[in-house]
C-alpha atoms as a PDB file:
ATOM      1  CA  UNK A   1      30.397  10.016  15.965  1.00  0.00           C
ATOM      2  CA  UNK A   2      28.689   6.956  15.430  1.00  0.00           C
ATOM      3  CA  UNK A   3      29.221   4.772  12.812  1.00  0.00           C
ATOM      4  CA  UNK A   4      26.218   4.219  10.129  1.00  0.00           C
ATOM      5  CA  UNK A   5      23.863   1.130  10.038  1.00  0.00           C
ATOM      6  CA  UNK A   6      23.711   1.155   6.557  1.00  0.00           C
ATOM      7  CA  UNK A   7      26.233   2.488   3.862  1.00  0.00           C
ATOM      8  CA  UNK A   8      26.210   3.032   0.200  1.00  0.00           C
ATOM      9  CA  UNK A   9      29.097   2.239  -1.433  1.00  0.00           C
ATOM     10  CA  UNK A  10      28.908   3.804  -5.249  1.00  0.00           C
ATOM     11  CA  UNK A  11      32.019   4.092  -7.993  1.00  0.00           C
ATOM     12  CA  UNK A  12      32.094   4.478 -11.730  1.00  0.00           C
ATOM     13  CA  UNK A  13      35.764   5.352 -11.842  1.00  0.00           C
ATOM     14  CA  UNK A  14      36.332   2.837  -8.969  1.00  0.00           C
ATOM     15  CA  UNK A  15      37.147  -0.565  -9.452  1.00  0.00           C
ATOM     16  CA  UNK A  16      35.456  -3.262  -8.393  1.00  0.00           C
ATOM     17  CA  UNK A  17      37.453  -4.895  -6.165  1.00  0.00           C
ATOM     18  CA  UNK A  18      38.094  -1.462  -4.504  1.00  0.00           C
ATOM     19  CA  UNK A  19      34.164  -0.837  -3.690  1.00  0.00           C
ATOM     20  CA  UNK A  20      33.830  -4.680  -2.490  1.00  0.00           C
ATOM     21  CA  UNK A  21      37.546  -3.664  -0.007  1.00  0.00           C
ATOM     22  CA  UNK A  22      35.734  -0.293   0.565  1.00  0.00           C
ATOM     23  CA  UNK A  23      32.223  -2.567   2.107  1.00  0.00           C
ATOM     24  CA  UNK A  24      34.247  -5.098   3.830  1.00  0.00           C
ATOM     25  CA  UNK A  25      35.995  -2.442   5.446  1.00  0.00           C
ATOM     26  CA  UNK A  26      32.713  -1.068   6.846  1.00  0.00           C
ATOM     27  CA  UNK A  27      31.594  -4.872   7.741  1.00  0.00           C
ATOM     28  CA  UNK A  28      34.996  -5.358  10.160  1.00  0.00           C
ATOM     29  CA  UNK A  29      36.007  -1.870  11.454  1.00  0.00           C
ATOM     30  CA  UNK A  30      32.564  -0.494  12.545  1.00  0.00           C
ATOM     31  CA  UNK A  31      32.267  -3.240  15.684  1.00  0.00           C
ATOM     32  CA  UNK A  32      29.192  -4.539  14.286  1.00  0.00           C
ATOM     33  CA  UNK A  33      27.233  -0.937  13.908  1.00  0.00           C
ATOM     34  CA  UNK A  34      27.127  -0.953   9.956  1.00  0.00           C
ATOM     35  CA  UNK A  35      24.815  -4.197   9.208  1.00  0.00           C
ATOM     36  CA  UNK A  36      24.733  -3.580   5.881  1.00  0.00           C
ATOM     37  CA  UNK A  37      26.222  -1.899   2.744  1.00  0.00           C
ATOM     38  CA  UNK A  38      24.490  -1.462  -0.748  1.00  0.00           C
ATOM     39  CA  UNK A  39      26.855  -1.660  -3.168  1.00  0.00           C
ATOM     40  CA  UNK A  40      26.607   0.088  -6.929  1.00  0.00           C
ATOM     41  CA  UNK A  41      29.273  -0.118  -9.510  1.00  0.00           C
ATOM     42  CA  UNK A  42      29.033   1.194 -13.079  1.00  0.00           C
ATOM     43  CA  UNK A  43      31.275   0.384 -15.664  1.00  0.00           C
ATOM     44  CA  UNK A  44      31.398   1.364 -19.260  1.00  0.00           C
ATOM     45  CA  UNK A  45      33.089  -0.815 -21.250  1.00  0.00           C
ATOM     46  CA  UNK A  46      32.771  -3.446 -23.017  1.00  0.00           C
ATOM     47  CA  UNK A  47      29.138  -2.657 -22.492  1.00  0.00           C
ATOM     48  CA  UNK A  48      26.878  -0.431 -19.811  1.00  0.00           C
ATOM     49  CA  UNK A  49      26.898  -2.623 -17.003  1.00  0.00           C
ATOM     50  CA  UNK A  50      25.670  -1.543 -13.469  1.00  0.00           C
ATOM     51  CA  UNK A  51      26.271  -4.308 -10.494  1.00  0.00           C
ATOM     52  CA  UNK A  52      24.117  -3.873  -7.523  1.00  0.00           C
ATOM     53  CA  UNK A  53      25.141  -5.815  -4.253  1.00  0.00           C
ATOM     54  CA  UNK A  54      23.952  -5.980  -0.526  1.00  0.00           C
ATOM     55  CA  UNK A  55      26.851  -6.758   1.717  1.00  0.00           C
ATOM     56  CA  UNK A  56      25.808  -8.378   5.548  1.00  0.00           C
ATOM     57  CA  UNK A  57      26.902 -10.105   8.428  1.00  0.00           C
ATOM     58  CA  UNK A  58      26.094 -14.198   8.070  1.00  0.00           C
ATOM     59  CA  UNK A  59      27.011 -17.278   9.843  1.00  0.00           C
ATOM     60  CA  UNK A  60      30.607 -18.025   9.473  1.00  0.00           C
ATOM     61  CA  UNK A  61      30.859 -21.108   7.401  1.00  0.00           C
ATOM     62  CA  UNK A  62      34.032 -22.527   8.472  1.00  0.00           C
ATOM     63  CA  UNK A  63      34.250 -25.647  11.189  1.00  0.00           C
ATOM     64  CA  UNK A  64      36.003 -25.670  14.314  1.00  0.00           C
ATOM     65  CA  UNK A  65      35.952 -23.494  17.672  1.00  0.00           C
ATOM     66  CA  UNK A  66      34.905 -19.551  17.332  1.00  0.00           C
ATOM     67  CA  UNK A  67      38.088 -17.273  17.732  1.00  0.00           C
ATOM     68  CA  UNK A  68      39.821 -13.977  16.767  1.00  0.00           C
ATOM     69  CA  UNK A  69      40.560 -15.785  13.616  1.00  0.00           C
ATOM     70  CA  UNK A  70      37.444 -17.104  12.965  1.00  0.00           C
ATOM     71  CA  UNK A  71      34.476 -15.324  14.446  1.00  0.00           C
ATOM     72  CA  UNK A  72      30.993 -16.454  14.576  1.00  0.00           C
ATOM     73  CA  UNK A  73      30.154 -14.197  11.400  1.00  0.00           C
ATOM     74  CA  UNK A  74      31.510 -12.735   8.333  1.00  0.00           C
ATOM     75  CA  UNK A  75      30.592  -9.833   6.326  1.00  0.00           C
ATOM     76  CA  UNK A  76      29.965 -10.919   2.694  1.00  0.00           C
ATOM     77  CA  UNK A  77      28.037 -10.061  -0.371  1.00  0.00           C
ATOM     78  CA  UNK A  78      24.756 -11.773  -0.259  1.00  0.00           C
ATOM     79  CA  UNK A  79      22.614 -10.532  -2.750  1.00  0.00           C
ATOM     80  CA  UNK A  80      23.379  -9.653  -6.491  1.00  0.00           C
ATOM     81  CA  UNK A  81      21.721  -8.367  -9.270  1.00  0.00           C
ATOM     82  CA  UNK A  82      22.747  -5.967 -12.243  1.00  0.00           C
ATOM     83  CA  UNK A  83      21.822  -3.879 -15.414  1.00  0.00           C
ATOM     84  CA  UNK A  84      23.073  -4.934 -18.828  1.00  0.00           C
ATOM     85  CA  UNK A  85      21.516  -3.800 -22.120  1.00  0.00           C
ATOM     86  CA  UNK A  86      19.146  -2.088 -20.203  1.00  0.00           C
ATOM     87  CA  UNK A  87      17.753  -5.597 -18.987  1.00  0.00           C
ATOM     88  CA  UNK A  88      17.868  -6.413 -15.020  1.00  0.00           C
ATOM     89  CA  UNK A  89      19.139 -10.117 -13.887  1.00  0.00           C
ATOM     90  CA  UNK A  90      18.555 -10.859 -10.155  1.00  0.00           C
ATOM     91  CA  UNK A  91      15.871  -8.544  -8.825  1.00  0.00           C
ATOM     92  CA  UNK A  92      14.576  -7.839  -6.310  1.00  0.00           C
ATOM     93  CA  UNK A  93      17.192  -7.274  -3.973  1.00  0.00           C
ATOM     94  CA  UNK A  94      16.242  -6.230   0.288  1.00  0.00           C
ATOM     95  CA  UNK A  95      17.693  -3.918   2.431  1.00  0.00           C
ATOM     96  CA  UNK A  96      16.158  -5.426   5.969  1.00  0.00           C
ATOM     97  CA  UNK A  97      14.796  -2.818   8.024  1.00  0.00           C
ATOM     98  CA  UNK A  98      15.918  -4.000  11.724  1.00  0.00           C
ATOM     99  CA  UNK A  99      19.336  -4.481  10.552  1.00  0.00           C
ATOM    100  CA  UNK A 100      19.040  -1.036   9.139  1.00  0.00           C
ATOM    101  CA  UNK A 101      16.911   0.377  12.127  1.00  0.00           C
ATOM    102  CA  UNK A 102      18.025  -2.295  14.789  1.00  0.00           C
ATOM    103  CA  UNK A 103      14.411  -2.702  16.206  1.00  0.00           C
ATOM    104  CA  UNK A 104      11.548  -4.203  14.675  1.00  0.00           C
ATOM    105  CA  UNK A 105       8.822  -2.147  12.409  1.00  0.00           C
ATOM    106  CA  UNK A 106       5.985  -0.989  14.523  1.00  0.00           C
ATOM    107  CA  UNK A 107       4.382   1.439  12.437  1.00  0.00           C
ATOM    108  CA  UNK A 108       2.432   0.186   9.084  1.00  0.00           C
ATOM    109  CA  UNK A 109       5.416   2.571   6.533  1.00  0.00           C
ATOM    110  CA  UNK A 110       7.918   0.655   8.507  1.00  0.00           C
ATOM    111  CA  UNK A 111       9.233  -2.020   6.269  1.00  0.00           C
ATOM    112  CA  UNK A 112      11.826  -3.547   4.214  1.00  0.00           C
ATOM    113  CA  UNK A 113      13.088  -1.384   1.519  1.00  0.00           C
ATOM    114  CA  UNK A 114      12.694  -3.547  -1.685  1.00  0.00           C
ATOM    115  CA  UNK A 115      14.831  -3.000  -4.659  1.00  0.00           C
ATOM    116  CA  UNK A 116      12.559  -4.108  -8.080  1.00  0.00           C
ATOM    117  CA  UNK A 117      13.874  -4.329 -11.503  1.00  0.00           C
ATOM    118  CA  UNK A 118      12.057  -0.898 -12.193  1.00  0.00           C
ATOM    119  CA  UNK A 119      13.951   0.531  -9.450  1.00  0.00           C
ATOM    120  CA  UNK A 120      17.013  -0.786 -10.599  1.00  0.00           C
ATOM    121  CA  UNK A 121      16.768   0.203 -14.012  1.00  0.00           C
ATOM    122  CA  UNK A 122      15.835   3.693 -12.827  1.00  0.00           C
ATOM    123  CA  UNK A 123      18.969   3.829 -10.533  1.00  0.00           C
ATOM    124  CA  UNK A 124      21.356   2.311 -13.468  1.00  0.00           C
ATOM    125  CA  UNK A 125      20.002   4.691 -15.947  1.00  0.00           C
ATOM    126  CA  UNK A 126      20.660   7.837 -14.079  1.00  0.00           C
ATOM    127  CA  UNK A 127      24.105   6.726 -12.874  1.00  0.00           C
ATOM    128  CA  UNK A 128      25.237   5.818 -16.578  1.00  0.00           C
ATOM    129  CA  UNK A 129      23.926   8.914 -18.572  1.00  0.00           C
END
């Protein structure tokens, strides 16, 4: 079986460092194949609160020479945006469609898929209630 391009990582009853262990996973053990993970975690208390992150590969920040160790890129959360009080902070976030598709978009449907903050408040509301 081949491994995805694209996963969703989702937990409620799941903590958060679990689901961001759960998309680094994905990042490192999937030889590259999984480009990307979009991450949703809902939590409760003290308030509604639904995180929404896109995990990718990027540059490695850290000097010297490229080895095992310390490979040319890491796999890191690099966008971030959530629901509080039913008001969204950091929209829009972008799933990129050759990372998820590895070609470019030929067709004119082909295209990034675009997280707004209606689309976010529509996901957070059905995941809380």
């Amino acid at each position: 079986m081949k491994n995805p391009t694209i996963t969703l990582e989702v937990g409620v009853s799941e903590s958060y460092r679990q689901l961001q262990g759960d998309s680094q996973w994905w990042g490192s053990n999937t030889s590259g194949r999984c480009s990307q993970v979009f991450l949703i975690k809902a939590r409760r208390r003290p308030v509604w609160r639904v995180d929404f992150e896109v995990w990718k590969h990027v540059p490695n920040p850290s000097l010297g020479p490229r080895t095992r160790s310390r490979p040319d890129t890491i796999f890191k959360s690099c966008l971030h945006a959530y629901l509080e009080n039913r008001v969204v902070h950091g929209a829009p976030l972008t799933l990129d469609f050759e990372m998820m598709m590895g070609r470019p978009a030929t067709a004119p449907k082909e295209r990034d898929i675009v997280f707004s903050s209606t689309k976010h408040s529509l996901i957070g509301t059905e995941v809380c209630h």
